[in-house]
C-alpha atoms as a PDB file:
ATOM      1  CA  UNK A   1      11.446 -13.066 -16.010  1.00  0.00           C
ATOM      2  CA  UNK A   2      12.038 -13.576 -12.200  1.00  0.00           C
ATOM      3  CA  UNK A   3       9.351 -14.765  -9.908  1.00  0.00           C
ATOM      4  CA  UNK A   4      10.416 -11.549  -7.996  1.00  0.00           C
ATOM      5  CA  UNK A   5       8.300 -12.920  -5.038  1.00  0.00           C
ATOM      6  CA  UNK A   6      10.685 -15.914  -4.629  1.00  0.00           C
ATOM      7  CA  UNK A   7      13.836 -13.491  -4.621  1.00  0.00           C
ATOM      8  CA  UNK A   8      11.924 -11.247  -1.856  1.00  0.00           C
ATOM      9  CA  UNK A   9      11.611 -13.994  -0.079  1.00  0.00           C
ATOM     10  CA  UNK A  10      14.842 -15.611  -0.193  1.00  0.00           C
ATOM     11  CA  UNK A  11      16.285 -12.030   0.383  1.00  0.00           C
ATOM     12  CA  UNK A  12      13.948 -10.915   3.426  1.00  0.00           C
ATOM     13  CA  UNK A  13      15.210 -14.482   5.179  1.00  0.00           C
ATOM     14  CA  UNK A  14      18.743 -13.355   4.311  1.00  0.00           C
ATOM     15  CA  UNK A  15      18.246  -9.907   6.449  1.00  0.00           C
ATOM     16  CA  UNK A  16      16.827 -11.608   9.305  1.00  0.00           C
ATOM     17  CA  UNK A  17      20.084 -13.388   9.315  1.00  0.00           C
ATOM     18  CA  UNK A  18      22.082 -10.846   9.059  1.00  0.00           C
ATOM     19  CA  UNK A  19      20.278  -9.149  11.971  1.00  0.00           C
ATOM     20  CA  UNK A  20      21.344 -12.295  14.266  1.00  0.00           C
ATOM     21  CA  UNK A  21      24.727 -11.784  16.968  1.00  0.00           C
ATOM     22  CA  UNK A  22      27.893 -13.431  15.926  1.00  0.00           C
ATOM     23  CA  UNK A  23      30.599 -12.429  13.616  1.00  0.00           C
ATOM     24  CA  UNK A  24      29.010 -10.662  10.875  1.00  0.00           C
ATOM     25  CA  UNK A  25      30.876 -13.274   8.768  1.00  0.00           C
ATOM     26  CA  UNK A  26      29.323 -15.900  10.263  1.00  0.00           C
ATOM     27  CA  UNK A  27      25.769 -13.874   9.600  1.00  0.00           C
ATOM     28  CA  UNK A  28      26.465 -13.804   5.755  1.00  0.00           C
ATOM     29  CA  UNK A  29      26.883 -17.569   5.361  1.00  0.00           C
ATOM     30  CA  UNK A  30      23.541 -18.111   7.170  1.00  0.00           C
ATOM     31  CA  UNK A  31      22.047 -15.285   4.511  1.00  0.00           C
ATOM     32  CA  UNK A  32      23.681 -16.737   1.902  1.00  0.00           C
ATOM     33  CA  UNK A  33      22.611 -20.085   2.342  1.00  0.00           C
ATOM     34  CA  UNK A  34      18.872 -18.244   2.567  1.00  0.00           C
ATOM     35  CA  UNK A  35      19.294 -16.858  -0.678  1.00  0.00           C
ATOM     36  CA  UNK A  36      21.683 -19.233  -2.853  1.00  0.00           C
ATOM     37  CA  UNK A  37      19.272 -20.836  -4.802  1.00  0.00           C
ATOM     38  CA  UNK A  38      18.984 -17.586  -6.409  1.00  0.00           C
ATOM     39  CA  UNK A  39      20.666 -17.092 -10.003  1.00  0.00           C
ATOM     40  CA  UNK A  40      21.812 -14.547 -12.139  1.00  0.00           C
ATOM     41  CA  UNK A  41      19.376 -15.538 -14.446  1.00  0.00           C
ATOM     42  CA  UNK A  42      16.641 -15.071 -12.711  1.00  0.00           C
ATOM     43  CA  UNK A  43      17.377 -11.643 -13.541  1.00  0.00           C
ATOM     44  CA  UNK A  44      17.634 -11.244 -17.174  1.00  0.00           C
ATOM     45  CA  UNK A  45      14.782  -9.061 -17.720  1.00  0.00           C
ATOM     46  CA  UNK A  46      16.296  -6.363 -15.157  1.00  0.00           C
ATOM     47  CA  UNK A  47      19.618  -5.446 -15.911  1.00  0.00           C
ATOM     48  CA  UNK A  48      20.405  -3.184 -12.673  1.00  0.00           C
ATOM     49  CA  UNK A  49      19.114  -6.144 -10.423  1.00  0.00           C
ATOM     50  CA  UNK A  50      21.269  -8.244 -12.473  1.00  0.00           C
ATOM     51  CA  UNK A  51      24.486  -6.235 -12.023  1.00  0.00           C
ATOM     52  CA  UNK A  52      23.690  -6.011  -8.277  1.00  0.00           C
ATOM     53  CA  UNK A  53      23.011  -9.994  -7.460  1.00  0.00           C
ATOM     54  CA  UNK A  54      26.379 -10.233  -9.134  1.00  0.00           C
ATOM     55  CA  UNK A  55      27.950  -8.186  -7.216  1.00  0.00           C
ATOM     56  CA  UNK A  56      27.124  -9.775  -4.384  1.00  0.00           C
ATOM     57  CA  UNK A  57      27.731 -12.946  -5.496  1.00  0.00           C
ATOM     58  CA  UNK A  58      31.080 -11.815  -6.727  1.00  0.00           C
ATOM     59  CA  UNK A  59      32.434 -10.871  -3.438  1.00  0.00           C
ATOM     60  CA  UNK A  60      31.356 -13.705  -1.521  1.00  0.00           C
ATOM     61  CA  UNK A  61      33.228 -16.014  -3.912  1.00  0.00           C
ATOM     62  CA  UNK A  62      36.543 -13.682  -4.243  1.00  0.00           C
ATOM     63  CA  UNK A  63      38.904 -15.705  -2.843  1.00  0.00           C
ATOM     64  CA  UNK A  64      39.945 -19.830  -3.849  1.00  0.00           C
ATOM     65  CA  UNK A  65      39.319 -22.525  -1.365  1.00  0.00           C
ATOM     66  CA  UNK A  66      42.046 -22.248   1.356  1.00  0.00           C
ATOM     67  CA  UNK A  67      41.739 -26.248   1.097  1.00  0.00           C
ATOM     68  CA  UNK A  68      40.019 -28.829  -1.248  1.00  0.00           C
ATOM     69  CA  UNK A  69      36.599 -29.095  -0.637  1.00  0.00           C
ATOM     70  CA  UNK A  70      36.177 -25.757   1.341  1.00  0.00           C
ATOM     71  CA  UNK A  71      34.077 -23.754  -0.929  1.00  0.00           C
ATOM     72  CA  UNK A  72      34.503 -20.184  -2.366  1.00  0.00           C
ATOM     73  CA  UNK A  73      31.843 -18.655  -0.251  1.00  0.00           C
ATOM     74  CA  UNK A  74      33.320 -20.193   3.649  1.00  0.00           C
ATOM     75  CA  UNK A  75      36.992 -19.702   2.149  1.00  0.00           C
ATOM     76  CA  UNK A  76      36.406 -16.381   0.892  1.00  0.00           C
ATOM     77  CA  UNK A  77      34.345 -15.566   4.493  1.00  0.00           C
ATOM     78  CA  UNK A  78      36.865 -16.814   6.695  1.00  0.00           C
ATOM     79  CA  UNK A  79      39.578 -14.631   4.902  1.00  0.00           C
ATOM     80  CA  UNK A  80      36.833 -11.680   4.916  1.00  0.00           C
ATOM     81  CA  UNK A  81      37.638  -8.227   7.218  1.00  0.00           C
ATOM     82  CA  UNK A  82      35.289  -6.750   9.345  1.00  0.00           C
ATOM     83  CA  UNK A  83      34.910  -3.642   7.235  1.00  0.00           C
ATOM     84  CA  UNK A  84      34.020  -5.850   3.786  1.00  0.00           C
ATOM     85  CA  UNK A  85      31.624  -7.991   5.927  1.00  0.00           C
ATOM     86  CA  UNK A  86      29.648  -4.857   7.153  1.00  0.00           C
ATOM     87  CA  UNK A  87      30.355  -3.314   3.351  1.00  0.00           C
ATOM     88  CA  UNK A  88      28.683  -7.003   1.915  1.00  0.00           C
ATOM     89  CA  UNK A  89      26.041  -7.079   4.474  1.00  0.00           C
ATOM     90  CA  UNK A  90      24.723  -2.931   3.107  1.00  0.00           C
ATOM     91  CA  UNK A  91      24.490  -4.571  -0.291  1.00  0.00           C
ATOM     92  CA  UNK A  92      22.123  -7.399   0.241  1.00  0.00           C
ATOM     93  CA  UNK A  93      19.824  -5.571   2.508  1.00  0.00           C
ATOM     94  CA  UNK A  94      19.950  -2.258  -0.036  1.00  0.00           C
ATOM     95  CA  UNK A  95      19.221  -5.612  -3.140  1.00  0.00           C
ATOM     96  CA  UNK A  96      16.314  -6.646  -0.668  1.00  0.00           C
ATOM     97  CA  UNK A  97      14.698  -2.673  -1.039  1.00  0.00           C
ATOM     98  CA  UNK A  98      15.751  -2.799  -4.723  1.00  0.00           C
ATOM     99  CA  UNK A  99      13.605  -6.250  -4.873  1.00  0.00           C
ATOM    100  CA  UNK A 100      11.307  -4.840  -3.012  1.00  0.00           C
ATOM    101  CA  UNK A 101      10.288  -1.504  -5.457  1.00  0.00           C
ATOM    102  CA  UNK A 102      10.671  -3.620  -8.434  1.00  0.00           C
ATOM    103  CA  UNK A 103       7.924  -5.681  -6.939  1.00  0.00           C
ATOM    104  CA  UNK A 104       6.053  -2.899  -6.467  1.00  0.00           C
ATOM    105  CA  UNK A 105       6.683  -1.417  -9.260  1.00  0.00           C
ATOM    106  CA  UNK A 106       5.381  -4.878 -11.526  1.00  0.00           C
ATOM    107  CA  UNK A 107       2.629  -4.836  -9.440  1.00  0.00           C
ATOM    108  CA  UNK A 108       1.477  -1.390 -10.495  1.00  0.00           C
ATOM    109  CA  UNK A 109       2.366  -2.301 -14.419  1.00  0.00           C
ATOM    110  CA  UNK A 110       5.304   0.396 -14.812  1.00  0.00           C
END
């Protein structure tokens, strides 16, 4: 089960981030490197927030390294358009409110 308070917390760092001025690329490595030590397995017991982290996590690795040593996630940034930044950025703030309820939603034993 996921210590969903960790992941809100991770998360709710990441928006502040992505809140920030610069290049909204630039704004997704700072919230990724908020919320990377975050894994899909933290989420085996919740199937939908599952299938969302990976999502996310599956776009900001979509491209190879441009060189060795790069990484996936400043390779696949770099090469990233405005338009999928802004699309990337939606889904980890609308993941933060899906944290969020399922929080709640523990909290209240449903």
């Amino acid at each position: 089960m996921a210590d969903l308070n960790y992941v809100w917390e991770k998360f709710s760092t990441a928006i502040y981030s992505l809140a920030g001025n610069g290049p909204m690329q630039e704004r997704l490595r700072s919230a990724y490197l908020s919320f990377h030590p975050v894994q899909i397995a933290d989420f085996n017991d919740d199937l939908e927030l599952q299938a969302d982290y990976r999502e996310i996590m599956d776009r900001l690795t979509a491209r190879a390294e441009g060189y060795p040593g790069e990484g996936k996630v400043p390779s696949t940034l770099r090469q990233m358009s405005d338009d999928e930044a802004n699309e990337l950025a939606n889904l980890i703030i609308s993941f933060c409110f899906s944290v969020a309820r399922a929080r709640l939603d523990r909290a209240r034993g449903s």
